[in-house]
PDB file of N, CA and C in Angstrom:
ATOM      1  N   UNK A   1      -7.202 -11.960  -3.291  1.00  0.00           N
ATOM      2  CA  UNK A   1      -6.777 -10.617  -3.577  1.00  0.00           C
ATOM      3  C   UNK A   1      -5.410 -10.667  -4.264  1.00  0.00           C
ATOM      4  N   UNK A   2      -5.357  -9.931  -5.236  1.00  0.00           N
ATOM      5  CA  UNK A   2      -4.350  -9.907  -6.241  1.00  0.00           C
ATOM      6  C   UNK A   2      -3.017  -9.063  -5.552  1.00  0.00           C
ATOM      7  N   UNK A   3      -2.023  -9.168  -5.530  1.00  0.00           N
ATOM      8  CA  UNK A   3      -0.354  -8.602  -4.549  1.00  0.00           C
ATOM      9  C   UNK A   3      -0.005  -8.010  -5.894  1.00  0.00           C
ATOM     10  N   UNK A   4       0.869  -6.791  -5.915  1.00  0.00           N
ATOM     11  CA  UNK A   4       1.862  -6.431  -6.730  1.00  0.00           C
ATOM     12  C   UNK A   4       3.051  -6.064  -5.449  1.00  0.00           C
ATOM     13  N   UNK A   5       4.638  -6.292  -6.262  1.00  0.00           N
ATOM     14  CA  UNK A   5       5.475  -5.686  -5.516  1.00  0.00           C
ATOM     15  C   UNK A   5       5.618  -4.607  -5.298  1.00  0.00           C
ATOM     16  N   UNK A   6       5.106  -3.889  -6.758  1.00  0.00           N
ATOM     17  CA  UNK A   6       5.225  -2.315  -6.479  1.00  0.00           C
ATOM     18  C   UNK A   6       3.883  -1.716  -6.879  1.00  0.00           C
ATOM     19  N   UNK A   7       3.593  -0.285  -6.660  1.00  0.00           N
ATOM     20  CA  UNK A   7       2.671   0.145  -7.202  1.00  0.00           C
ATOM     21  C   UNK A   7       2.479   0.867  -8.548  1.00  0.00           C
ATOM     22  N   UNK A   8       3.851   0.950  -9.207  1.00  0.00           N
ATOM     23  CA  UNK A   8       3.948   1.328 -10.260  1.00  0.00           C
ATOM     24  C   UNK A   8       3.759  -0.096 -11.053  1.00  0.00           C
ATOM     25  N   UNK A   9       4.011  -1.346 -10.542  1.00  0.00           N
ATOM     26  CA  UNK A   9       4.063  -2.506 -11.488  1.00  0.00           C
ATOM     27  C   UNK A   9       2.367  -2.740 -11.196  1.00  0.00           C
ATOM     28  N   UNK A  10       1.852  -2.615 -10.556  1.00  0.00           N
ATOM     29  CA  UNK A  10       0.402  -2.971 -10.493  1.00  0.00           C
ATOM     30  C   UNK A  10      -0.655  -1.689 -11.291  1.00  0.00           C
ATOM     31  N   UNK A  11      -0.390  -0.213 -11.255  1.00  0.00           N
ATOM     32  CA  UNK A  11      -0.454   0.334 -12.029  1.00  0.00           C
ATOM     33  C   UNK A  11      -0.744   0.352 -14.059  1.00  0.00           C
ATOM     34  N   UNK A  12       0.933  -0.267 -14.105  1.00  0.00           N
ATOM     35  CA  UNK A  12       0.861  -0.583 -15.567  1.00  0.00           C
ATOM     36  C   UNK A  12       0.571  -1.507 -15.691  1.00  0.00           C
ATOM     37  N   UNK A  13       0.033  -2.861 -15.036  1.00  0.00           N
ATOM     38  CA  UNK A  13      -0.760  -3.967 -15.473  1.00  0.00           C
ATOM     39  C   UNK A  13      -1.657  -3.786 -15.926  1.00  0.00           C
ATOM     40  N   UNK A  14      -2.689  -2.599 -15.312  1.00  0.00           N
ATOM     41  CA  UNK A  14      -4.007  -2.576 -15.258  1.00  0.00           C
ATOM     42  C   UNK A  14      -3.895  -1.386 -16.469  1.00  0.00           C
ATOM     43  N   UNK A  15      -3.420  -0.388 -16.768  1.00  0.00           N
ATOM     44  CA  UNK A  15      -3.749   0.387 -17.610  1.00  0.00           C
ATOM     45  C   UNK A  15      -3.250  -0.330 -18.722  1.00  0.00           C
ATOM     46  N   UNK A  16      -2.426  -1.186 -19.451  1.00  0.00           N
ATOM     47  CA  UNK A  16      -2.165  -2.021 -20.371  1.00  0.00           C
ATOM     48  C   UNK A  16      -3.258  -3.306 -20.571  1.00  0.00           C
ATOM     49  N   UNK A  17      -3.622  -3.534 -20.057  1.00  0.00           N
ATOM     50  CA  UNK A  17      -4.846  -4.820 -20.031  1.00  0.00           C
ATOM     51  C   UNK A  17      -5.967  -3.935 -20.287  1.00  0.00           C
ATOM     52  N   UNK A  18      -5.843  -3.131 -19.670  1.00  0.00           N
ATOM     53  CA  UNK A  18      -7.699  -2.371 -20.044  1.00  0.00           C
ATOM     54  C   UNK A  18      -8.255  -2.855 -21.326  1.00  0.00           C
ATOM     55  N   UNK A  19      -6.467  -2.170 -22.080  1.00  0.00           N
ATOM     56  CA  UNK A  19      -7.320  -2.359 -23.506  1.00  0.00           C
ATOM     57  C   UNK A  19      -7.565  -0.911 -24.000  1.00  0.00           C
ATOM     58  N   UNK A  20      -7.636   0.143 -23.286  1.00  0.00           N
ATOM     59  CA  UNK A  20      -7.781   1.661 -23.421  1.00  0.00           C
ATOM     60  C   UNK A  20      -6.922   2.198 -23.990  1.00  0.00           C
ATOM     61  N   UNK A  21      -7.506   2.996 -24.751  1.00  0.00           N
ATOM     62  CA  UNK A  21      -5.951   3.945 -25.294  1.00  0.00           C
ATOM     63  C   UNK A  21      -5.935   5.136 -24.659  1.00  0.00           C
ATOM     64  N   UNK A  22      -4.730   5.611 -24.090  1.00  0.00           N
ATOM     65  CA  UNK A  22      -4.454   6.853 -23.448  1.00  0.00           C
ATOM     66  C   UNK A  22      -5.524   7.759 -22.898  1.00  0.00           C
ATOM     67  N   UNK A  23      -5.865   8.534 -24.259  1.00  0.00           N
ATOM     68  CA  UNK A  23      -6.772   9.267 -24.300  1.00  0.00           C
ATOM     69  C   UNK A  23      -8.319   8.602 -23.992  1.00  0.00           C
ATOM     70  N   UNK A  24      -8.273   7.667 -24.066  1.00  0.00           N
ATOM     71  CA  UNK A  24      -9.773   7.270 -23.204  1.00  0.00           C
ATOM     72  C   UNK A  24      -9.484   7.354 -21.751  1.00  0.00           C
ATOM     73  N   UNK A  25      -8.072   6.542 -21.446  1.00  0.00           N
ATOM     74  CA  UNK A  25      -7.612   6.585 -19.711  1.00  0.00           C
ATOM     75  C   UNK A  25      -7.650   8.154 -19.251  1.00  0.00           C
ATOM     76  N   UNK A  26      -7.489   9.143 -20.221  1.00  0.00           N
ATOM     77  CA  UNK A  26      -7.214  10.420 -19.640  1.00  0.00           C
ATOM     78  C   UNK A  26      -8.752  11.087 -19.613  1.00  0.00           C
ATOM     79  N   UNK A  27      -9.346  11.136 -20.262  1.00  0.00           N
ATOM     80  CA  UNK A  27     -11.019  11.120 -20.487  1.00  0.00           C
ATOM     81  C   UNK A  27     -11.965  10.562 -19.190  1.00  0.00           C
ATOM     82  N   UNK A  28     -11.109   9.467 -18.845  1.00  0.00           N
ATOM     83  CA  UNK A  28     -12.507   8.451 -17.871  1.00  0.00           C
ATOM     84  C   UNK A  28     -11.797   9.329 -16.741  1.00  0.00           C
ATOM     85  N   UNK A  29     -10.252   9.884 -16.228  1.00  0.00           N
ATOM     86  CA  UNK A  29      -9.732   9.676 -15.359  1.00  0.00           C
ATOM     87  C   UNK A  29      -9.519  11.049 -14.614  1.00  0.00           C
ATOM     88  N   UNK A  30      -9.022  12.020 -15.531  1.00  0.00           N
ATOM     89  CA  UNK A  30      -8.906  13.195 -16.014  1.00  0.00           C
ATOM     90  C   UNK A  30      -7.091  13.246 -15.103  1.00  0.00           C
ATOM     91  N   UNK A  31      -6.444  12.294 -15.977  1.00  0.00           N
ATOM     92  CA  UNK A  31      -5.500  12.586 -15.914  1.00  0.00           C
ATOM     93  C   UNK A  31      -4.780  12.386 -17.765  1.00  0.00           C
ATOM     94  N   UNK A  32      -4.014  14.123 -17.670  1.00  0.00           N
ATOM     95  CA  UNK A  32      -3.708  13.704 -18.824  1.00  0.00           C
ATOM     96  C   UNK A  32      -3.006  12.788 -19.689  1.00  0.00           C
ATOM     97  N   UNK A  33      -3.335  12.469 -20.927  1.00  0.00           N
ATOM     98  CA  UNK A  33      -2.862  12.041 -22.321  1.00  0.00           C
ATOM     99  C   UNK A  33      -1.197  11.954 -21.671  1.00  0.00           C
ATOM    100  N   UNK A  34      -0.665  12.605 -22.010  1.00  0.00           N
ATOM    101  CA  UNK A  34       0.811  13.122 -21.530  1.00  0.00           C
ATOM    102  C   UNK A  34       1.113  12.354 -20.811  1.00  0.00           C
ATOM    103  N   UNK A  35       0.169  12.478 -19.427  1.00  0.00           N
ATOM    104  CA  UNK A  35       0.958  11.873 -18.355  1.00  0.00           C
ATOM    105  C   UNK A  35       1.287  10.659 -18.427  1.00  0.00           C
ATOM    106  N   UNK A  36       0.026   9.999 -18.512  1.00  0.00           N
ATOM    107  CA  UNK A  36      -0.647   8.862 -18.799  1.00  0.00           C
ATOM    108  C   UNK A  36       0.502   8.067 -19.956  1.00  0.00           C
ATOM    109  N   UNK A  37       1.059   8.454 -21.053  1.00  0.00           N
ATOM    110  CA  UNK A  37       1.802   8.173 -21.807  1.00  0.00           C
ATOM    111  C   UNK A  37       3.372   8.594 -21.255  1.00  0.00           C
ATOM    112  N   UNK A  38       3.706   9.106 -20.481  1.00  0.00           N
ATOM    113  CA  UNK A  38       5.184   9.281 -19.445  1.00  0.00           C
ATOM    114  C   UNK A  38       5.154   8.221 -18.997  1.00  0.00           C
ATOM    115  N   UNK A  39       3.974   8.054 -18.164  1.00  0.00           N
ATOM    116  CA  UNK A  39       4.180   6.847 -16.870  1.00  0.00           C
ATOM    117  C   UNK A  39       4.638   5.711 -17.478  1.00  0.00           C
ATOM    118  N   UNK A  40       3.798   5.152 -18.677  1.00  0.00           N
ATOM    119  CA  UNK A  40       4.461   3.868 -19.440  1.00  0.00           C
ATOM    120  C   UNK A  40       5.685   3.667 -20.283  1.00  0.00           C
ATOM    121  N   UNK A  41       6.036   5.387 -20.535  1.00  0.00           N
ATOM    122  CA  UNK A  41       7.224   5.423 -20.882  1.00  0.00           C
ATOM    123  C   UNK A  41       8.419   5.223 -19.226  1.00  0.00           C
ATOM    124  N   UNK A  42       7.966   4.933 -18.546  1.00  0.00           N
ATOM    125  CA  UNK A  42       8.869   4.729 -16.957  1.00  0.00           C
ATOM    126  C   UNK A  42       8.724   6.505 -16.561  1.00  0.00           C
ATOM    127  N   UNK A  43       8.458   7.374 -17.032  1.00  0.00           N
ATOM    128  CA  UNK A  43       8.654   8.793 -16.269  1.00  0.00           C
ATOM    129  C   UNK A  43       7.686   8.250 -14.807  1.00  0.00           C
ATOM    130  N   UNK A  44       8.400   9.185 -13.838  1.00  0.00           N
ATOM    131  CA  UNK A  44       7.122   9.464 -12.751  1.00  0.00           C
ATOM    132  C   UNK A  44       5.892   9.998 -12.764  1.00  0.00           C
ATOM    133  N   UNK A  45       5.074  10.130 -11.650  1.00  0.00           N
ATOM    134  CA  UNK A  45       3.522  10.156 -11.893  1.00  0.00           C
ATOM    135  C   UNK A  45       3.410  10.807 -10.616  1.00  0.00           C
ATOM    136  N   UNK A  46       2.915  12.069 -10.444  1.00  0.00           N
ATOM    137  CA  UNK A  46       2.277  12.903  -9.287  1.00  0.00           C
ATOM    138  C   UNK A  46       1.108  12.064  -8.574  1.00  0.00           C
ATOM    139  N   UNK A  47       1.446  12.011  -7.005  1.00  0.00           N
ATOM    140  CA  UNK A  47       0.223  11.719  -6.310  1.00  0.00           C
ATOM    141  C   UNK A  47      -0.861  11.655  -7.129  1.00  0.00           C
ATOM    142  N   UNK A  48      -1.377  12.752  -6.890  1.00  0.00           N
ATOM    143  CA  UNK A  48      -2.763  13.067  -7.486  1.00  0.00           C
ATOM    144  C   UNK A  48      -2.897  12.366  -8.739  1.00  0.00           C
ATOM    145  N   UNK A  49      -2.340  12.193  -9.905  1.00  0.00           N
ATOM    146  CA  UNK A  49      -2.292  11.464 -10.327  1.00  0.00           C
ATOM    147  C   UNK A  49      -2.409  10.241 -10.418  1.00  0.00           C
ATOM    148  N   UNK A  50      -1.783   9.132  -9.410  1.00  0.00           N
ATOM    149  CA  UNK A  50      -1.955   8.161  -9.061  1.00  0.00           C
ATOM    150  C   UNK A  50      -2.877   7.655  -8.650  1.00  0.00           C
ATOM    151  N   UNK A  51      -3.330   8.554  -7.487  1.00  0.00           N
ATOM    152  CA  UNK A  51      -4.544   8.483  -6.951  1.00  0.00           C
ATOM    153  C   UNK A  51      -6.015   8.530  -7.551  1.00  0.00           C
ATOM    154  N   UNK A  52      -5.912   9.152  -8.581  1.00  0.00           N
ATOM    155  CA  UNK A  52      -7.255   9.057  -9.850  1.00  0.00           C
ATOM    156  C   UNK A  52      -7.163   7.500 -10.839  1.00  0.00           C
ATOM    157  N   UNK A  53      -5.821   7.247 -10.634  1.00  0.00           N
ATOM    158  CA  UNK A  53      -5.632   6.078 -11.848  1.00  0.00           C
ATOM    159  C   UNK A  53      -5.952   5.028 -10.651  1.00  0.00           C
ATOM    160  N   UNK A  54      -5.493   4.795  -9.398  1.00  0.00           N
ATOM    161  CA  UNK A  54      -6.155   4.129  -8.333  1.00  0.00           C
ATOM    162  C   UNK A  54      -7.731   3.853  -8.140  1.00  0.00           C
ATOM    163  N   UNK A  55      -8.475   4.863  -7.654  1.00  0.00           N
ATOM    164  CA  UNK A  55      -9.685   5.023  -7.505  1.00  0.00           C
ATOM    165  C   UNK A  55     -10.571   4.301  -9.050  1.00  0.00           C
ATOM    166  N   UNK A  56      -9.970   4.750 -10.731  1.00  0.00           N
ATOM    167  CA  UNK A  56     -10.604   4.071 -11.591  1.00  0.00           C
ATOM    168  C   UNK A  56     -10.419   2.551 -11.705  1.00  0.00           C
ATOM    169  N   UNK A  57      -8.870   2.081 -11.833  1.00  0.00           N
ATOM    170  CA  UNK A  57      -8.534   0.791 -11.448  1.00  0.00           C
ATOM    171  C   UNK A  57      -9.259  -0.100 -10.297  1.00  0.00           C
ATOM    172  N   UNK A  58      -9.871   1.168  -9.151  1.00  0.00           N
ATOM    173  CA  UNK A  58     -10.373   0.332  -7.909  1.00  0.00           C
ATOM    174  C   UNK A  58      -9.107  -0.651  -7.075  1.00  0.00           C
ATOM    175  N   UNK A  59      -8.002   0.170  -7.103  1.00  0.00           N
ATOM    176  CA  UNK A  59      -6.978  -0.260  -6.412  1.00  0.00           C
ATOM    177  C   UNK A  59      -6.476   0.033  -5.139  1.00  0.00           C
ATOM    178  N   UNK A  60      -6.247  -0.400  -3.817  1.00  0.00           N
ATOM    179  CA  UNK A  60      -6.532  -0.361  -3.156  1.00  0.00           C
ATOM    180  C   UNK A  60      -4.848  -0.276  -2.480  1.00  0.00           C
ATOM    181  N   UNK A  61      -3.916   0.417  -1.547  1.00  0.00           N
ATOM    182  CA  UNK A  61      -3.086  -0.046  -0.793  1.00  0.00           C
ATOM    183  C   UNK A  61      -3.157  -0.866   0.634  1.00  0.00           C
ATOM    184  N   UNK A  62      -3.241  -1.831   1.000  1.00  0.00           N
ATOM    185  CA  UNK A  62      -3.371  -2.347   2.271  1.00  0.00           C
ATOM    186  C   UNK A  62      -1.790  -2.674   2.940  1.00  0.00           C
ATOM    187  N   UNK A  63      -2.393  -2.183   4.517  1.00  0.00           N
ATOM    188  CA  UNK A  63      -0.944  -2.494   4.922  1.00  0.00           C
ATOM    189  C   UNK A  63      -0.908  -3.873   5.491  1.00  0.00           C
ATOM    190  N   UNK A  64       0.375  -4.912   5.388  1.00  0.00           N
ATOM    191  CA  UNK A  64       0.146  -6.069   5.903  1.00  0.00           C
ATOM    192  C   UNK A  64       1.123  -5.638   7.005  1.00  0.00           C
ATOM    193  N   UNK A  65       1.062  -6.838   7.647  1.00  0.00           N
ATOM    194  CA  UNK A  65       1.628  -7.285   9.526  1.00  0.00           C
ATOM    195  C   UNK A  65       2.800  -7.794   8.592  1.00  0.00           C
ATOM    196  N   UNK A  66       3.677  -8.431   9.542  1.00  0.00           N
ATOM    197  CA  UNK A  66       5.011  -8.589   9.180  1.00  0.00           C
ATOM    198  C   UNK A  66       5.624 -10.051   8.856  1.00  0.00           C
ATOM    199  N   UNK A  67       4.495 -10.592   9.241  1.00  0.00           N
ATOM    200  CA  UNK A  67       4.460 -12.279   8.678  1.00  0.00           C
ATOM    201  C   UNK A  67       3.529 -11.987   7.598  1.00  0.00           C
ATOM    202  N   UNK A  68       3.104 -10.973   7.135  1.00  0.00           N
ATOM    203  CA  UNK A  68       2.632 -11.530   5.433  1.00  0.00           C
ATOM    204  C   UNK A  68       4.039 -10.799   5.047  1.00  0.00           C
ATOM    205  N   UNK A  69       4.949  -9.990   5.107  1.00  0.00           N
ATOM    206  CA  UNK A  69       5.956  -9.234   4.490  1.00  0.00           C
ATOM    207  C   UNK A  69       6.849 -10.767   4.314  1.00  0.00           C
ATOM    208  N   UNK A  70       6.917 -11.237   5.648  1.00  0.00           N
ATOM    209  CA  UNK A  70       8.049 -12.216   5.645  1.00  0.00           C
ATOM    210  C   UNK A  70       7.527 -13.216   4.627  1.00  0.00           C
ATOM    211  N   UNK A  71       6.171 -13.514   4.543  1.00  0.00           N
ATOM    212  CA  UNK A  71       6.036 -14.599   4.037  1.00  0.00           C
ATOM    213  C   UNK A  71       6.362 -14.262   2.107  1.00  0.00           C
ATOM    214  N   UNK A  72       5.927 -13.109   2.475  1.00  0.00           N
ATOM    215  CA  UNK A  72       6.102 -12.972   0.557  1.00  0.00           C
ATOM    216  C   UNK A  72       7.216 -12.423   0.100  1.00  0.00           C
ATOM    217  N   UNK A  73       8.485 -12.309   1.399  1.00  0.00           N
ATOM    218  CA  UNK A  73       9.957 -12.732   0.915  1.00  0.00           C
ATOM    219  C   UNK A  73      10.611 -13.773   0.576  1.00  0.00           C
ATOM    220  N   UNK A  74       9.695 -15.062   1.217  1.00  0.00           N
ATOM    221  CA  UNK A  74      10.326 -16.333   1.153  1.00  0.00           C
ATOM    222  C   UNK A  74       9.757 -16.679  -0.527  1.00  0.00           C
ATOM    223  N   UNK A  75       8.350 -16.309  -0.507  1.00  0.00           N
ATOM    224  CA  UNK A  75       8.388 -16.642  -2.160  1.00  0.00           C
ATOM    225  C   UNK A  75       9.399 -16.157  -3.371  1.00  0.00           C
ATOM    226  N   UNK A  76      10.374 -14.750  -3.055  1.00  0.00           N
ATOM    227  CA  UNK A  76      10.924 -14.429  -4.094  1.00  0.00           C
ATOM    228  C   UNK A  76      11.891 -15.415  -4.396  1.00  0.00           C
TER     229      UNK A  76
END
């Protein structure tokens, strides 16, 4: 299973790799063009928002215990 530190950095991995342009991401997702083009400009992104670009990505938040936290401090 693939880790990001953040969810905005795991976010723009996946909408940049797609390969999609905006307006297809806003089409499949029904989040808009706009937004969709803020977020990669660094603007913020509404829940709901997120949560649609989640669900298409198939991205998942899991919470870990505190020896996976620790452990993936020692890697930084």
């Amino acid at each position: 299973m693939r880790r990001w530190k953040s969810l905005r950095r795991a976010l723009m991995e996946k909408l940049v790799l797609s390969g999609l342009t905006w307006q297809a991401v806003a089409d499949l997702t029904g989040v808009s063009r706009a937004a969709v083009s803020r977020f990669i400009a660094g603007r913020d992104l509404r829940l709901t928002n997120i949560e649609k670009l989640m669900r298409h990505f198939r991205l998942e938040v899991v919470e870990c215990d505190s020896s996976d936290a620790a452990e993936e401090q020692a890697k930084v």
